[in-house]
C-alpha atoms as a PDB file:
ATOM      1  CA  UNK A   1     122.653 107.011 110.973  1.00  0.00           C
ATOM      2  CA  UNK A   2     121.873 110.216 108.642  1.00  0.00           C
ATOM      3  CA  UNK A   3     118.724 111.445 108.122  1.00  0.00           C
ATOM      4  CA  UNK A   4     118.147 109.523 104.850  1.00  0.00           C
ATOM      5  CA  UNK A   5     119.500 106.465 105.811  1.00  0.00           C
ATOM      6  CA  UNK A   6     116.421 106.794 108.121  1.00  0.00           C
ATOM      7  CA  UNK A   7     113.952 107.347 105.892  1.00  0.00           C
ATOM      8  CA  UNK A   8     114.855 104.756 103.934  1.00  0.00           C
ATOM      9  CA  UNK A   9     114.734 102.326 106.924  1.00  0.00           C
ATOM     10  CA  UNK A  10     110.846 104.141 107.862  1.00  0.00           C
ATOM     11  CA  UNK A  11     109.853 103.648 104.175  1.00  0.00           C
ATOM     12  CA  UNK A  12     110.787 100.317 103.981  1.00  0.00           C
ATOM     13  CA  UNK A  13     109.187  99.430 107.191  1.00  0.00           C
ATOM     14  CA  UNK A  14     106.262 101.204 106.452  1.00  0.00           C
ATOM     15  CA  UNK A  15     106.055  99.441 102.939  1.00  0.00           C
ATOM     16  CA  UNK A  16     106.620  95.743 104.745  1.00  0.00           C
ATOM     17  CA  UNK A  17     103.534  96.773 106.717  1.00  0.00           C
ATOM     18  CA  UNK A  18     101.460  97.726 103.709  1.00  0.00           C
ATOM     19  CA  UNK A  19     102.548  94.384 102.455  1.00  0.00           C
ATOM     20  CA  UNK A  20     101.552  92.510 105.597  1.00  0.00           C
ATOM     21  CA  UNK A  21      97.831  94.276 105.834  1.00  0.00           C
ATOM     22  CA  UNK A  22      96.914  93.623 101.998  1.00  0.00           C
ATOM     23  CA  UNK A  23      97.916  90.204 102.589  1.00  0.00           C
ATOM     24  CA  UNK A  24      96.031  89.906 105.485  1.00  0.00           C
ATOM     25  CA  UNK A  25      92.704  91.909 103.870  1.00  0.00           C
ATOM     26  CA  UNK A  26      93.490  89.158 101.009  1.00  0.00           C
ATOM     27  CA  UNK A  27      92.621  86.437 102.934  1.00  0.00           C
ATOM     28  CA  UNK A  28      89.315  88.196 104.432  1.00  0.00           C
ATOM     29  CA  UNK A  29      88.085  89.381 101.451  1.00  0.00           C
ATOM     30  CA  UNK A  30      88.615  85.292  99.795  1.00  0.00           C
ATOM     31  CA  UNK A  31      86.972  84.320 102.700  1.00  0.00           C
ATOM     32  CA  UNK A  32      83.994  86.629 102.928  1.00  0.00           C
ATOM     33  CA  UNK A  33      83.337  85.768  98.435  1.00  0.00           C
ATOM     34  CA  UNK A  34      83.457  82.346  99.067  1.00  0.00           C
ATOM     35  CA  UNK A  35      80.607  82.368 101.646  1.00  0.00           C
ATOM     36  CA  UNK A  36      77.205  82.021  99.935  1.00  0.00           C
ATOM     37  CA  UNK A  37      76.391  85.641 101.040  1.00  0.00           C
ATOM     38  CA  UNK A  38      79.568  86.579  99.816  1.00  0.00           C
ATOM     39  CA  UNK A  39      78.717  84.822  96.119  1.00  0.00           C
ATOM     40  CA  UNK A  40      75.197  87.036  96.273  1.00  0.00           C
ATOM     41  CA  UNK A  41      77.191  90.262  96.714  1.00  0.00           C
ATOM     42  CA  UNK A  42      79.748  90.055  94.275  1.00  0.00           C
ATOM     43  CA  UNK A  43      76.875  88.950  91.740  1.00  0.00           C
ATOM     44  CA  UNK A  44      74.948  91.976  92.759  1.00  0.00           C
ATOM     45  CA  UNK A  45      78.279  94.256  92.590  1.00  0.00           C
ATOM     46  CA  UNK A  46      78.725  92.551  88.757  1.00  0.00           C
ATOM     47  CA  UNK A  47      75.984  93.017  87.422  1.00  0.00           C
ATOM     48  CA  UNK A  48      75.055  96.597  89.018  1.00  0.00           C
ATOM     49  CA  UNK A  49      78.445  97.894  87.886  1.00  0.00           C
ATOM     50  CA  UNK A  50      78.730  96.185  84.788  1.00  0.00           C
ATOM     51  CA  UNK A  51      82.192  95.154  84.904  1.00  0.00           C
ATOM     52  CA  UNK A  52      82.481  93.707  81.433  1.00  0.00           C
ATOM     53  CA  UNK A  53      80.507  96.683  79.701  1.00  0.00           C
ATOM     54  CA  UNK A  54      80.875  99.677  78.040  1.00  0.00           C
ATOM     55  CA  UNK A  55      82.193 102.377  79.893  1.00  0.00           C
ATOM     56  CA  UNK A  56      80.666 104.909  77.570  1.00  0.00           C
ATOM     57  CA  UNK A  57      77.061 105.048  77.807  1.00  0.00           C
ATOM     58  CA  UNK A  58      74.867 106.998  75.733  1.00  0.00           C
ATOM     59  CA  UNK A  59      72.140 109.589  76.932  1.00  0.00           C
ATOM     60  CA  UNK A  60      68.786 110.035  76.420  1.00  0.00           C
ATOM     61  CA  UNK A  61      69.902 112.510  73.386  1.00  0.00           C
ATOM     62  CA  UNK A  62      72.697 110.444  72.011  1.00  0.00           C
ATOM     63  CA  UNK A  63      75.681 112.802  74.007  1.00  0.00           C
ATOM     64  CA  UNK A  64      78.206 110.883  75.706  1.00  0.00           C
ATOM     65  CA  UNK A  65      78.732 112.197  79.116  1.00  0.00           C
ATOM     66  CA  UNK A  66      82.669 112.200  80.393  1.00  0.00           C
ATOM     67  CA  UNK A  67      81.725 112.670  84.061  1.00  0.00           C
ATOM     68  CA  UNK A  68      78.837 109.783  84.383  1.00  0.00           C
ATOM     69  CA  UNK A  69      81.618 107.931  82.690  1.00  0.00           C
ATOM     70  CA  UNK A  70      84.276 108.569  85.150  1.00  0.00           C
ATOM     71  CA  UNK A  71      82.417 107.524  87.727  1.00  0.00           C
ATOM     72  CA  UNK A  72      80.888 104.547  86.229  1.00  0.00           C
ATOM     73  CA  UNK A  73      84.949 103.646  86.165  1.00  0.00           C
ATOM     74  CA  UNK A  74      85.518 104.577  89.518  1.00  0.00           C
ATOM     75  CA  UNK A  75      82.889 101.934  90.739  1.00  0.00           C
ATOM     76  CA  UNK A  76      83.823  99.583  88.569  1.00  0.00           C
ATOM     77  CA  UNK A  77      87.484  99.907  90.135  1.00  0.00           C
ATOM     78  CA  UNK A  78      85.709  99.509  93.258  1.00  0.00           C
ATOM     79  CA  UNK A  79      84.338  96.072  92.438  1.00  0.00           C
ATOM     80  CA  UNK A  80      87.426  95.198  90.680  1.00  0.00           C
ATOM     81  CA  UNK A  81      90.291  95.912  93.554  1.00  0.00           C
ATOM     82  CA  UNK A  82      87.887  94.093  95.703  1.00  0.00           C
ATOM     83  CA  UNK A  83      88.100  90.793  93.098  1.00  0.00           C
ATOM     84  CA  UNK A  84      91.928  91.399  92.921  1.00  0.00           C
ATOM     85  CA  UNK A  85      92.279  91.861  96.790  1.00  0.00           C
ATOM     86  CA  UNK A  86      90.562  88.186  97.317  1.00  0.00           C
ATOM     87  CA  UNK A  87      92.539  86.758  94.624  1.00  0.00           C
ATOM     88  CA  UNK A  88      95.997  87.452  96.862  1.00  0.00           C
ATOM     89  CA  UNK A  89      93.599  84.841  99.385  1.00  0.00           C
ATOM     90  CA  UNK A  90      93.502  82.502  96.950  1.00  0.00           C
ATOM     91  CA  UNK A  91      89.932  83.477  95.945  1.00  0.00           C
ATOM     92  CA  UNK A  92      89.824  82.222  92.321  1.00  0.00           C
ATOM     93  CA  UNK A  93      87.812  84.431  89.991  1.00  0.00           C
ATOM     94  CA  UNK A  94      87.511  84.261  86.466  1.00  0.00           C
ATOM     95  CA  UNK A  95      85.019  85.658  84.055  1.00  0.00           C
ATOM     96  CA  UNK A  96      83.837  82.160  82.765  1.00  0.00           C
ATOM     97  CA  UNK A  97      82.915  81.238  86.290  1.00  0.00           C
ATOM     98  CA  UNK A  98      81.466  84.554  87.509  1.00  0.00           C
ATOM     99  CA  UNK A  99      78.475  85.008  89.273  1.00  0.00           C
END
């Protein structure tokens, strides 16, 4: 075999294992929402991260501030891979039945 043959045999193997562990972190994360606990912290994570609001948020002077908006996005990524990851476990979501 030549040396990309190989790495295309290693990448494809390592992707069929990246497959395997998201489907398996799936059907954890769908089982850890569904639990009552589970329904309290992804209402907490909701509403403290505001997944259905503004991005943007204004200052005490009116400026709009890039950075505190980046990573108001990046934890609202956060709560959203985690509500994408459970839906792969069959964990139904929607925005009409949220928390």
């Amino acid at each position: 075999m030549n040396d990309i043959t190989e790495k295309q045999a290693r990448a494809k193997a390592l992707e069929a294992e990246r497959r395997k562990q998201t489907e398996r972190l799936g059907q954890v994360a769908a089982a850890v929402l569904r639990t009552e606990d589970g329904k309290e912290l992804l209402e907490h994570l909701w509403n403290r991260f505001g997944l259905t609001e503004r991005v943007f948020i204004l200052g005490e002077k009116g400026e709009v501030n890039a950075l505190r908006a980046a990573i108001r996005d990046g934890e609202r990524a956060v709560v959203a891979y985690l509500i994408a990851l459970a839906a792969k476990g069959g964990f139904e979501f929607s925005t009409k039945t949220r928390p």
